[in-house]
Protein backbone atom coordinates (compact mmCIF):
# COMPACT_ATOMS: atom_id res chain seq x y z
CA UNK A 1 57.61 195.73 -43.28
CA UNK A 2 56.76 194.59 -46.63
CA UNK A 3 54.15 197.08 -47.54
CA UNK A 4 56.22 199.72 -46.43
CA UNK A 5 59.48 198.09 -48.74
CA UNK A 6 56.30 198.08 -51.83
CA UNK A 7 55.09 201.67 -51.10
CA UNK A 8 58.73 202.54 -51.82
CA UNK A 9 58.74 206.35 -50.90
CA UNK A 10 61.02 208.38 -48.44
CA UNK A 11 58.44 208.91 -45.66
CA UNK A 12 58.30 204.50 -46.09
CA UNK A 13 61.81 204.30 -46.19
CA UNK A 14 62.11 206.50 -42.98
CA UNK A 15 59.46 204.42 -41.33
CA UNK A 16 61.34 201.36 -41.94
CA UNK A 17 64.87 203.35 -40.55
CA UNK A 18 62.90 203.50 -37.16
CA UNK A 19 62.72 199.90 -36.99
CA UNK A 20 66.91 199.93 -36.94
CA UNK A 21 65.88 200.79 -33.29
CA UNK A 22 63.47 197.68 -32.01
CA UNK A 23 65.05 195.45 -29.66
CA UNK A 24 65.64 192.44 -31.63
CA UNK A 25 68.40 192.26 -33.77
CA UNK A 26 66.79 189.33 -36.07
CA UNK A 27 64.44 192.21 -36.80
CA UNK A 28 66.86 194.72 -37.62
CA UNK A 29 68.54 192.66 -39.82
CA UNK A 30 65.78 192.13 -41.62
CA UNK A 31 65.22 195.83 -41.68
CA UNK A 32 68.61 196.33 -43.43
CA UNK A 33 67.77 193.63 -45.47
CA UNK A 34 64.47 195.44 -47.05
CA UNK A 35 65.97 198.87 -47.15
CA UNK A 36 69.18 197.64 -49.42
CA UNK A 37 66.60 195.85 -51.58
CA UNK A 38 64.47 199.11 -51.96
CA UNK A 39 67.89 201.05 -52.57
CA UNK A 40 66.43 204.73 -51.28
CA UNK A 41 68.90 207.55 -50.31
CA UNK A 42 66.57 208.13 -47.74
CA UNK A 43 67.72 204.99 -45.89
CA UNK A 44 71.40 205.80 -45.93
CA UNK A 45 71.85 207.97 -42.52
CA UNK A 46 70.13 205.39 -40.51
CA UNK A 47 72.15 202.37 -42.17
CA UNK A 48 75.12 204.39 -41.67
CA UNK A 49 74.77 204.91 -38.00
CA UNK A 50 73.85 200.98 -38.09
CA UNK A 51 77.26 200.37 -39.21
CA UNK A 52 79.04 203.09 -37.34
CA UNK A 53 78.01 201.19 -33.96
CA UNK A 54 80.43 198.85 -32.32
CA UNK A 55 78.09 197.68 -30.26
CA UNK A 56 75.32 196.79 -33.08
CA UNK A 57 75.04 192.91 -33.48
CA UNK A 58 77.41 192.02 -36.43
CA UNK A 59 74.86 190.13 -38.40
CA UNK A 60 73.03 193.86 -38.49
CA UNK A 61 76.12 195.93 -39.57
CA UNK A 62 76.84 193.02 -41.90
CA UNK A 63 73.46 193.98 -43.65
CA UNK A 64 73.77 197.80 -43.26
CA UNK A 65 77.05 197.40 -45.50
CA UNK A 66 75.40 195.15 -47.95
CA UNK A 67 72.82 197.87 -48.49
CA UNK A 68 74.67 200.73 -48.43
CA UNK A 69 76.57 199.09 -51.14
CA UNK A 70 73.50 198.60 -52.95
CA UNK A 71 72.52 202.08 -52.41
CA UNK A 72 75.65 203.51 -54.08
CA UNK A 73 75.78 207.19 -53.46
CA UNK A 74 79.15 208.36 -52.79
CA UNK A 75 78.60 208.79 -49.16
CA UNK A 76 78.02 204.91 -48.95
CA UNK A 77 81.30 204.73 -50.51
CA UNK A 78 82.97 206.49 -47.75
CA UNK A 79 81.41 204.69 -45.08
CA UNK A 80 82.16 201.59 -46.10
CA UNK A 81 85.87 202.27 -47.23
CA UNK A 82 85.87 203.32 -43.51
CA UNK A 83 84.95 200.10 -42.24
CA UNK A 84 86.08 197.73 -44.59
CA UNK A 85 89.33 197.21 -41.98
CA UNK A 86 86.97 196.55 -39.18
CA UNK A 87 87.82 194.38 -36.31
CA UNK A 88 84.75 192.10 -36.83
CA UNK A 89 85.07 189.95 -39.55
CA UNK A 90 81.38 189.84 -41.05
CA UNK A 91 82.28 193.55 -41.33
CA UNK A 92 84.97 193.67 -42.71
CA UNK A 93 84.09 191.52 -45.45
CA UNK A 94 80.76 192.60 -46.14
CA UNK A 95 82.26 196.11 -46.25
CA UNK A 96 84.58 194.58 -49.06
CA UNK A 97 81.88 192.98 -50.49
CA UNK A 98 79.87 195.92 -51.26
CA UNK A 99 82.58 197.93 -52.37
CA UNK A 100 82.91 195.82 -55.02
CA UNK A 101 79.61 195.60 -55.68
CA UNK A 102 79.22 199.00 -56.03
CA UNK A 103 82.59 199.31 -58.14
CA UNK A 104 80.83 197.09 -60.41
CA UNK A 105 77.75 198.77 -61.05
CA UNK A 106 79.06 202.02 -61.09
CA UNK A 107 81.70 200.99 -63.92
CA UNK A 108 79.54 200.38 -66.94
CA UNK A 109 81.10 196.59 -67.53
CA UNK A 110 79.59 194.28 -69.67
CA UNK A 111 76.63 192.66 -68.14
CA UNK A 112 75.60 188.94 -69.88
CA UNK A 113 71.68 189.11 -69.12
CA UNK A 114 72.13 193.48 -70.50
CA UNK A 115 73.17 191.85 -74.01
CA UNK A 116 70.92 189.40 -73.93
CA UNK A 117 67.68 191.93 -74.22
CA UNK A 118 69.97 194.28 -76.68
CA UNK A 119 69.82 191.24 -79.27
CA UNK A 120 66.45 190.04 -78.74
CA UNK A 121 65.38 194.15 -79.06
């Protein structure tokens, strides 16, 4: 899983989608985990259809949100403003979560550790 996050490409990324499919959900989650972290487009279809399924384990659509919101294209946006009223609450709020998240990054705020290099530079 790990080599595939550091290779970092779209046929790795797709690879790693697959495993959205294994039986154990401790192992999808972890799956979610590693493709928010590598932040791909690639990876948003299959995280999408993660969070899209009611009958996922919430601790895996939990982690689909989180990196869709890390992702950031505007079709993560719209997925997640559809769930973000979802009857589970992990959902719900990780759907808020990452909609702030990627409000945030998306806005050009002031970032402390961004002006930090700028003066040093």
């Amino acid at each position: 899983m790990f080599a595939l996050r550091n290779l970092g490409d779209e046929e790795a990324v797709l690879a790693l989608g697959d495993g959205l499919q294994c039986s154990s959900a401790l192992f999808r989650h972890e799956i979610g985990y590693v493709l928010g972290q590598m932040q791909h487009p690639a990876a948003v279809p299959a995280l999408r259809a993660a969070l899209e399924c009611s009958g996922e384990s919430p601790m895996v659509r939990h982690e689909a949100a989180e990196a869709l919101g890390s992702i950031g294209k505007e079709e993560c946006l719209a997925v997640l403003q559809q769930f973000r009223g979802d009857g589970e609450r992990v959902v719900k709020e990780s759907c808020e979560v990452a909609l702030d998240m990627l409000e945030y990054e998306n806005s050009g705020q002031f970032q402390y550790a961004d002006e930090l290099v700028r003066l040093q530079g």
